[in-house]
Protein backbone atom coordinates (compact mmCIF):
# COMPACT_ATOMS: atom_id res chain seq x y z
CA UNK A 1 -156.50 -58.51 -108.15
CA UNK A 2 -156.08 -60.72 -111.12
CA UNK A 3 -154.35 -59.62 -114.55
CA UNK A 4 -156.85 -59.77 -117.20
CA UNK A 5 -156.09 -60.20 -120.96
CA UNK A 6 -159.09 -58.85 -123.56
CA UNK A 7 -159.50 -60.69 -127.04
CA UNK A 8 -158.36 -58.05 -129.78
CA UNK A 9 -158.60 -60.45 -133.27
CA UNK A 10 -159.14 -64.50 -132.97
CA UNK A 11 -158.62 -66.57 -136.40
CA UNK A 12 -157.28 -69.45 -137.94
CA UNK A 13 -153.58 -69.72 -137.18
CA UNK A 14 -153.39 -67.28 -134.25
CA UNK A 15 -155.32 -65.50 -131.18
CA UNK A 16 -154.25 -61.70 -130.36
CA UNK A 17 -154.89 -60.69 -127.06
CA UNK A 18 -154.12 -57.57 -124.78
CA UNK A 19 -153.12 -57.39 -121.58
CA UNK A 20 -155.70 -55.22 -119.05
CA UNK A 21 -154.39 -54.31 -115.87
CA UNK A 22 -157.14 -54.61 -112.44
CA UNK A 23 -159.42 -51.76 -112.49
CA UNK A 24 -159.37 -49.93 -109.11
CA UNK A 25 -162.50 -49.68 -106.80
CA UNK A 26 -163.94 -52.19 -109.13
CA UNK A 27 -164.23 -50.51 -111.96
CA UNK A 28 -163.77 -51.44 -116.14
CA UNK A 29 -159.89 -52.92 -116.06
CA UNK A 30 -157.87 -50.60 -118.56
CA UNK A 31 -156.18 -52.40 -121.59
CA UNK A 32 -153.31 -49.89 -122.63
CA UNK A 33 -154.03 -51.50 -126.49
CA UNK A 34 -157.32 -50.42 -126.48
CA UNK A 35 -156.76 -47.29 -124.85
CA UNK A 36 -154.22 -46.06 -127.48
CA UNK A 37 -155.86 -47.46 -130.36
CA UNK A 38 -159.14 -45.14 -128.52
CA UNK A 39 -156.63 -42.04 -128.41
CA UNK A 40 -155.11 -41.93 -131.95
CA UNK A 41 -158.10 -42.91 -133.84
CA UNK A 42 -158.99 -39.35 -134.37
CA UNK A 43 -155.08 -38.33 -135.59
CA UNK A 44 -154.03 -41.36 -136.83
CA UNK A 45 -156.87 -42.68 -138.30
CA UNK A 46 -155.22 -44.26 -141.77
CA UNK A 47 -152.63 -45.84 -139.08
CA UNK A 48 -155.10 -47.29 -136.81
CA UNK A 49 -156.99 -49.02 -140.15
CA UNK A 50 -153.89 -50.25 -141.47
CA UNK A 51 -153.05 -51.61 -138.01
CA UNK A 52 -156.94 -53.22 -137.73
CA UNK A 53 -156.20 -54.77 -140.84
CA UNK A 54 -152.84 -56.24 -139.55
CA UNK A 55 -154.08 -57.96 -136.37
CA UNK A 56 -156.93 -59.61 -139.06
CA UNK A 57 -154.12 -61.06 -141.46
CA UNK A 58 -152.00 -61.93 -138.46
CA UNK A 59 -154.72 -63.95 -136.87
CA UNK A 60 -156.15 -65.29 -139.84
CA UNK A 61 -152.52 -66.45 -141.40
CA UNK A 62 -149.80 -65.70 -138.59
CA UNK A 63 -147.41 -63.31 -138.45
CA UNK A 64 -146.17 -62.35 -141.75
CA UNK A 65 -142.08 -63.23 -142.58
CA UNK A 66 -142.14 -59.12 -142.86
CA UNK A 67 -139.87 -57.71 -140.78
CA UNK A 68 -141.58 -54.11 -141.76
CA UNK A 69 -144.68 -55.54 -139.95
CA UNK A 70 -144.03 -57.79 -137.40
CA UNK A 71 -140.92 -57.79 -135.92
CA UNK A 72 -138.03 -59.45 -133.03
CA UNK A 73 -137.02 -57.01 -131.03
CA UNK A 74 -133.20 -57.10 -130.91
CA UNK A 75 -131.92 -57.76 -127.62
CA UNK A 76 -135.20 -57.86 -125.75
CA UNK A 77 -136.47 -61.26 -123.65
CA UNK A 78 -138.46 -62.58 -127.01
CA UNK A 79 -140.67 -58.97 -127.19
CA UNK A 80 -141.51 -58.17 -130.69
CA UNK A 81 -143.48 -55.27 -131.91
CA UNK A 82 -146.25 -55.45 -134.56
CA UNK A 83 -145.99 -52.23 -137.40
CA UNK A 84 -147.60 -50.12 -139.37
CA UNK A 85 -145.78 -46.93 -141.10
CA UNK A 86 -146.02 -44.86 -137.71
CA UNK A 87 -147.45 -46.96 -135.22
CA UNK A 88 -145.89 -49.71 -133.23
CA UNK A 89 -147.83 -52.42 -130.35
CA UNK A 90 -145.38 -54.44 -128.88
CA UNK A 91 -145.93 -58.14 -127.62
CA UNK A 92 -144.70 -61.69 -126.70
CA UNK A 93 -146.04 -65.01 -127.25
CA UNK A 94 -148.25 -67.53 -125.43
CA UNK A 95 -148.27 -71.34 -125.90
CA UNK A 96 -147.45 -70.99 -129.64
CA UNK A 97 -150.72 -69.44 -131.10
CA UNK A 98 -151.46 -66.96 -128.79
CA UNK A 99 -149.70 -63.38 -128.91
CA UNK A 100 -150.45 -60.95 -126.00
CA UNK A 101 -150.38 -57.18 -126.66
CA UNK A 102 -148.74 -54.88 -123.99
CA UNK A 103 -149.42 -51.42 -125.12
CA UNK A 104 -148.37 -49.20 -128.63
CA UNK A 105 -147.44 -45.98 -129.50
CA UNK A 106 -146.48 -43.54 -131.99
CA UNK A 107 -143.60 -44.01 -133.49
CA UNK A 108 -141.04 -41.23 -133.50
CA UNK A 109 -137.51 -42.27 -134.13
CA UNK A 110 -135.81 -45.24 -135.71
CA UNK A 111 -135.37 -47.06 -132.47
CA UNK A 112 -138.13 -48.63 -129.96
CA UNK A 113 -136.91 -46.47 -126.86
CA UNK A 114 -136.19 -47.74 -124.15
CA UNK A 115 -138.73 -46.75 -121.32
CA UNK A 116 -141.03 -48.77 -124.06
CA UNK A 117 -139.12 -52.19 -124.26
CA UNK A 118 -138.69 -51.61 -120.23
CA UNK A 119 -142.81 -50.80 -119.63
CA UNK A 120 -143.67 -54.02 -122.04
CA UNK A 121 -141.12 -56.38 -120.58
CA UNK A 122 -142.55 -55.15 -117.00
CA UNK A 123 -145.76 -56.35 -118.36
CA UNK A 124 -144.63 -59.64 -120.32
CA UNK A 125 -142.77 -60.70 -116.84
CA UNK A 126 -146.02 -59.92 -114.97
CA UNK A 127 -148.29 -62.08 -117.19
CA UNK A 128 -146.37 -65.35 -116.88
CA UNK A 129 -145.79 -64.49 -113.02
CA UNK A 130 -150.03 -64.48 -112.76
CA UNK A 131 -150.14 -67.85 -115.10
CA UNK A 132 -147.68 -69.92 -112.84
CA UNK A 133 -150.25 -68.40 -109.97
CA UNK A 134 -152.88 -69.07 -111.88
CA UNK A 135 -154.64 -66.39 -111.49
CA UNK A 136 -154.35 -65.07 -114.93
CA UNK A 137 -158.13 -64.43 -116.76
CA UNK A 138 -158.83 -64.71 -120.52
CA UNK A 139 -161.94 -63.06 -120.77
CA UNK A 140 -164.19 -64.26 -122.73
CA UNK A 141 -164.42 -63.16 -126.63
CA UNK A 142 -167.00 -60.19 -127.13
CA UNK A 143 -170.18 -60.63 -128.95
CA UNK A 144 -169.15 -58.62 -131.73
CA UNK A 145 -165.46 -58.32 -133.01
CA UNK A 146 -164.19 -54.99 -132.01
CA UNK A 147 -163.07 -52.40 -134.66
């Protein structure tokens, strides 16, 4: 089955977009991004709306020069992670304006650990395998923009 990719935040300079993996017996395909962002909104709340508001500036302007927000991983296959104070989503980029979102999580030491940069490069390497198939879907963007 197909990799999918779901629109998170589409603006000016740049589209953000997340990558959802086939759904099995047919059902919804899960988009790790979503699914965190679903998981800490209840604990992490002041994160997740700081984070919301950095996917609209990054879209609407690109990614800011801030490496305290939007980042190069070091030593990674051109992964870089998008931050807030605690949280961290890691991606790569598409064709210029388009950056694909793997999956986040909480941050909890200084370093991105390892079985992190592994799980997103996994996924980055996947994507651009399913493009040269092409058999890669962008779905379409929702009706409303999703917050």
């Amino acid at each position: 089955m197909a990799l999918k990719t779901k629109i998170i935040r589409t603006g000016g300079k740049v589209e953000i977009r997340a990558i959802a993996t086939p759904g099995k017996g047919g059902g919804k395909d899960p988009c790790a991004t979503l699914k965190f962002c679903q998981e800490i909104k209840n604990t992490h709340w002041e994160e997740l709306s700081k984070l919301v508001r950095l996917w609209d500036d990054i879209a609407r302007d690109g990614p800011p020069a801030n490496d305290q927000k939007f980042k190069a991983l070091p030593g990674s296959d051109g992964l870089f992670e998008i931050k807030t104070t605690k949280l961290r989503v890691l991606c790569f980029w598409d064709d210029g304006s388009l950056i694909i979102c793997t999956h986040g999580f909480v941050k909890k030491s200084k370093k991105t650990p390892s079985n992190e940069l592994e799980r997103a490069q996994r996924d980055k390497n996947r994507y651009f395998d399913e493009k040269r198939k092409k058999t890669l879907k962008h779905e379409p963007a929702p009706r409303r923009p999703l917050r």
